[in-house]
Protein backbone atom coordinates (compact mmCIF):
# COMPACT_ATOMS: atom_id res chain seq x y z
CA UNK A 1 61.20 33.74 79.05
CA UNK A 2 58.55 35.92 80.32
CA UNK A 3 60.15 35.82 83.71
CA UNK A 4 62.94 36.91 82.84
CA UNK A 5 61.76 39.73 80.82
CA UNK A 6 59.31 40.84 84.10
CA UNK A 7 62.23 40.34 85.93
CA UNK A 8 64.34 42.59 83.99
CA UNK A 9 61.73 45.59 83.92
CA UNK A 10 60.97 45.01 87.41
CA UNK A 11 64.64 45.26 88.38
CA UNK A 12 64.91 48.75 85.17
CA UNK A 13 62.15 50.15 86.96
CA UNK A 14 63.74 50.10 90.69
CA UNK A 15 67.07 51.35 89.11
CA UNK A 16 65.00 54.91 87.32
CA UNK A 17 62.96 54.83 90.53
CA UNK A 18 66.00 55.35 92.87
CA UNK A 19 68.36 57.42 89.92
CA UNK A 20 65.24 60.01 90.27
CA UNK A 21 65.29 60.17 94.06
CA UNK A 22 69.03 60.51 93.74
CA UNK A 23 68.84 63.16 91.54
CA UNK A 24 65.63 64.63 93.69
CA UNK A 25 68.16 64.67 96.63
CA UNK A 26 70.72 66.05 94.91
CA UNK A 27 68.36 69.08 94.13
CA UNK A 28 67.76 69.94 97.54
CA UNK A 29 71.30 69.92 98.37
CA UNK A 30 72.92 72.28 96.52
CA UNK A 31 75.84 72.38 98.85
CA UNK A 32 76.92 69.33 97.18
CA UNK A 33 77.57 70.99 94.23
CA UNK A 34 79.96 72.98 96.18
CA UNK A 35 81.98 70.26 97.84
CA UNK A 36 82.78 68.82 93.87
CA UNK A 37 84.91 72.62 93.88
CA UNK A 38 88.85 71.92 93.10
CA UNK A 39 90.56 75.26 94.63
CA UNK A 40 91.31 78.05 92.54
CA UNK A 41 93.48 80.98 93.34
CA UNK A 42 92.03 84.11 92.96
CA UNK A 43 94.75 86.68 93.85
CA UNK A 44 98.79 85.02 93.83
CA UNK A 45 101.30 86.09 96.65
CA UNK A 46 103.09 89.05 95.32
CA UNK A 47 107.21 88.96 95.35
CA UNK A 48 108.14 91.73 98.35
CA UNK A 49 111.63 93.49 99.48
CA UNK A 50 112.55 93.95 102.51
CA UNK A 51 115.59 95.34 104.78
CA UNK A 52 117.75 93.02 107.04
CA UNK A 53 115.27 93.03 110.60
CA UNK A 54 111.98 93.97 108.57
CA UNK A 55 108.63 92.24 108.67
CA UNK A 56 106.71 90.85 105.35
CA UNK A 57 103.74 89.40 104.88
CA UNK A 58 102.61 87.06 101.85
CA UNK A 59 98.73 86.50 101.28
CA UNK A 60 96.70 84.47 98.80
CA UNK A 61 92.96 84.29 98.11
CA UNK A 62 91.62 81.28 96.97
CA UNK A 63 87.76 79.55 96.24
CA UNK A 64 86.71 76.09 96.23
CA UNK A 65 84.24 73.68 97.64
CA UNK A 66 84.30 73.22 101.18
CA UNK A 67 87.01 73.40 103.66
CA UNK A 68 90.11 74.88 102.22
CA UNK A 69 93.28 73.94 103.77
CA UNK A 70 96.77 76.40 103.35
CA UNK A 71 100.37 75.18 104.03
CA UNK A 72 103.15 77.90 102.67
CA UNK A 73 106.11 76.42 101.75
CA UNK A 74 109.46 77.85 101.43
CA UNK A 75 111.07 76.99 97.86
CA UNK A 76 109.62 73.65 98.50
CA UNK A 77 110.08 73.10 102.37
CA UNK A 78 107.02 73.26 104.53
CA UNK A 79 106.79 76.02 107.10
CA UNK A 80 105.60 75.87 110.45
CA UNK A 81 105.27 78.60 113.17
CA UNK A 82 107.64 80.11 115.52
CA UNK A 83 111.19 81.35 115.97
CA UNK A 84 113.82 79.58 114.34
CA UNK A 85 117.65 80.22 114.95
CA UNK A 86 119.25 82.44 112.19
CA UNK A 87 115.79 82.90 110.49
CA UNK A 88 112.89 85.11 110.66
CA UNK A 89 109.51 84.24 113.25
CA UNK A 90 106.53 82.63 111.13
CA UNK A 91 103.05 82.97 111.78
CA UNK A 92 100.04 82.15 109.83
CA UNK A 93 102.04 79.16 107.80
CA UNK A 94 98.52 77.69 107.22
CA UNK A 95 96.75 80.55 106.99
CA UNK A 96 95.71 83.10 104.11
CA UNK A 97 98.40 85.40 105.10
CA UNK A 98 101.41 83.95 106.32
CA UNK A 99 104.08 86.66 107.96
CA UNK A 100 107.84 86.70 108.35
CA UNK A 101 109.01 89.00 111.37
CA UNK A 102 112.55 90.05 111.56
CA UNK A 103 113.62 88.73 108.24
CA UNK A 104 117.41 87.71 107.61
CA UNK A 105 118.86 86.79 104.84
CA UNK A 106 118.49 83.43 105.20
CA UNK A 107 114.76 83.79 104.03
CA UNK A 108 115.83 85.76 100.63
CA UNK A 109 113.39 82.70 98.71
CA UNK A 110 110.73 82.03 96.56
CA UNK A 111 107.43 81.44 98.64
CA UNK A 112 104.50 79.65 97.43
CA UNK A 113 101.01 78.49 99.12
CA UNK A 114 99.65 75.03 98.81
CA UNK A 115 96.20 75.15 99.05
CA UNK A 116 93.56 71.82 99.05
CA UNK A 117 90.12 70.34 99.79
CA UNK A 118 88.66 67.11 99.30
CA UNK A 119 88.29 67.83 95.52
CA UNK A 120 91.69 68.62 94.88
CA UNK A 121 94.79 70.70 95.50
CA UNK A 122 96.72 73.56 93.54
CA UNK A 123 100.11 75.53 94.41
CA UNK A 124 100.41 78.95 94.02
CA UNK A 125 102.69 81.19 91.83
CA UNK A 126 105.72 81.54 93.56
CA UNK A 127 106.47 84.95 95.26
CA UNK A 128 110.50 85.77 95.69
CA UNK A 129 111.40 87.73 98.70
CA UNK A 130 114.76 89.90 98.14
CA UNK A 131 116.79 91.06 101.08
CA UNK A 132 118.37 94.40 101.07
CA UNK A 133 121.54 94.75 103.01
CA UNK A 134 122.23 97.68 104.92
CA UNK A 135 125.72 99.64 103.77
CA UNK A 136 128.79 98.33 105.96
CA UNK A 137 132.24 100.25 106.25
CA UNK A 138 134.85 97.24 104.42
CA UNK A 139 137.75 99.49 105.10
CA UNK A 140 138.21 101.96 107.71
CA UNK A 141 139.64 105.59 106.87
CA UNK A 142 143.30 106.36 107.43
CA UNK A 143 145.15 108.73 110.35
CA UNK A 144 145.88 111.74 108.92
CA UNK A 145 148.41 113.94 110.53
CA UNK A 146 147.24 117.38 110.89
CA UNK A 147 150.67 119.03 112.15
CA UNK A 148 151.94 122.68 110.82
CA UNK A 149 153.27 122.35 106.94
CA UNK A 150 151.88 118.52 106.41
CA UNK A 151 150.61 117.38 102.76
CA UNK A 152 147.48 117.36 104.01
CA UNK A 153 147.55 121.48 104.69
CA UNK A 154 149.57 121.87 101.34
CA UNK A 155 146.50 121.49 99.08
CA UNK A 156 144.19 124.16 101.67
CA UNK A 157 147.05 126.46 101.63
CA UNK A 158 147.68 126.64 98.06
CA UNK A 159 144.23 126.92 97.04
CA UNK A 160 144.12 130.33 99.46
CA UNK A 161 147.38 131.47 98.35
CA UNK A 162 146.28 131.85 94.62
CA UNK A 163 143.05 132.64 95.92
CA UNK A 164 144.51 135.72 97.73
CA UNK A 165 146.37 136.73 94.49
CA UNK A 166 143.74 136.04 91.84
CA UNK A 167 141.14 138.48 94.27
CA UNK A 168 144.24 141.47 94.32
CA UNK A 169 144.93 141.47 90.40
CA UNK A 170 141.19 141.61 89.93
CA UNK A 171 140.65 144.27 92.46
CA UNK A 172 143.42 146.50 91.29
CA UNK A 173 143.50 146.16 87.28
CA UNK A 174 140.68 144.62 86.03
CA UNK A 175 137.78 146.03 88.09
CA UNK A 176 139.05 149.29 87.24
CA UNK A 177 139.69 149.00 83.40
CA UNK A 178 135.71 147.56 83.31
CA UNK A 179 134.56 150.55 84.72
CA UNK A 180 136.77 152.83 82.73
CA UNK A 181 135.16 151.10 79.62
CA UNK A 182 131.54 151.43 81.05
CA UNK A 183 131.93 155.05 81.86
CA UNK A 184 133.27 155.87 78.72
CA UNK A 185 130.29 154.25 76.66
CA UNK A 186 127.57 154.51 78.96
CA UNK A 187 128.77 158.20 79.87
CA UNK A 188 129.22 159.50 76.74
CA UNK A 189 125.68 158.96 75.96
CA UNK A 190 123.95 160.31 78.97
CA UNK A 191 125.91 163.57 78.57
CA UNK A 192 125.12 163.43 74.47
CA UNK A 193 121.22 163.62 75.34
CA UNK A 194 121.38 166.37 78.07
């Protein structure tokens, strides 16, 4: 039984002897405590707006333990660089700040990073992008005929004929009766005082 016993402290005492060198090690590394990290996003893509043919970029910041790796997705499609038919050029689709050049509106998405390490992975918030269309002409305007006495010189011609009119009757009677009445107050007093 004693044997067994020795054996058994023998065998307790290599096990504490190498958990304290382990632990010892682990000391002098302290970039080992970094490499345990899971990412964490520090500052989300924000949602952006942008005109048919206009450039956008999206960035994220994120921390973590060693290498972090970045692959923005679109909704939940992977992107990769370069120029795509009917779609906007990509660059930086695995980088901090990925950017859409000449934007169409087949990119009006949501937009989200993906961002791991050894330790672990997380997804960003999702940023939208909105396209704005630029105003278009659906109908185009009518011919109008210009020629001497058409409808479309009716409403010009009217509007000076009255115009003419309204500017004689004030000219001739009520100009004239105003002034009358101003004289006849504003005079009356002035030669009162003298």
């Amino acid at each position: 039984m004693k044997r067994l016993t020795r054996a058994a402290s023998v065998q307790a005492g290599a096990k504490s002897r190498f958990l304290s060198v382990l632990i010892g090690a682990l000391a002098l590394l302290p970039g080992l405590a970094v490499l345990a990290q899971v990412p964490s996003i520090i500052v989300p893509p924000a949602s952006q707006t942008s005109a048919v043919g206009g450039t956008i970029q999206f960035t994220v910041s994120a921390t973590g333990g060693g290498t972090l790796v970045y692959q923005w997705r679109k909704n939940t499609t992977n992107l990769s660089n370069g120029t795509f038919s009917g779609r906007a050029t990509v660059s930086g689709a695995t980088a901090t700040a990925m950017t859409l050049a000449g934007v169409t509106t087949n990119d009006q998405a949501n937009y989200a990073c993906f961002i791991s390490n050894t330790s672990g992975s997380i997804t960003s918030s999702v940023a939208s992008l909105a396209i704005i269309l630029a105003p278009t002409i659906t109908t185009q305007p009518i011919s109008i005929s210009t020629n001497i006495g058409s409808d479309v010189q009716r409403p010009l011609a009217t509007v000076i004929v009255y115009g003419l009119l309204f500017a004689t009757i004030i000219s001739l009677y009520v100009l004239p009766a105003l002034y009358y009445m101003v004289e006849q107050k504003w005079g009356k007093e002035e030669t009162n005082h003298a």
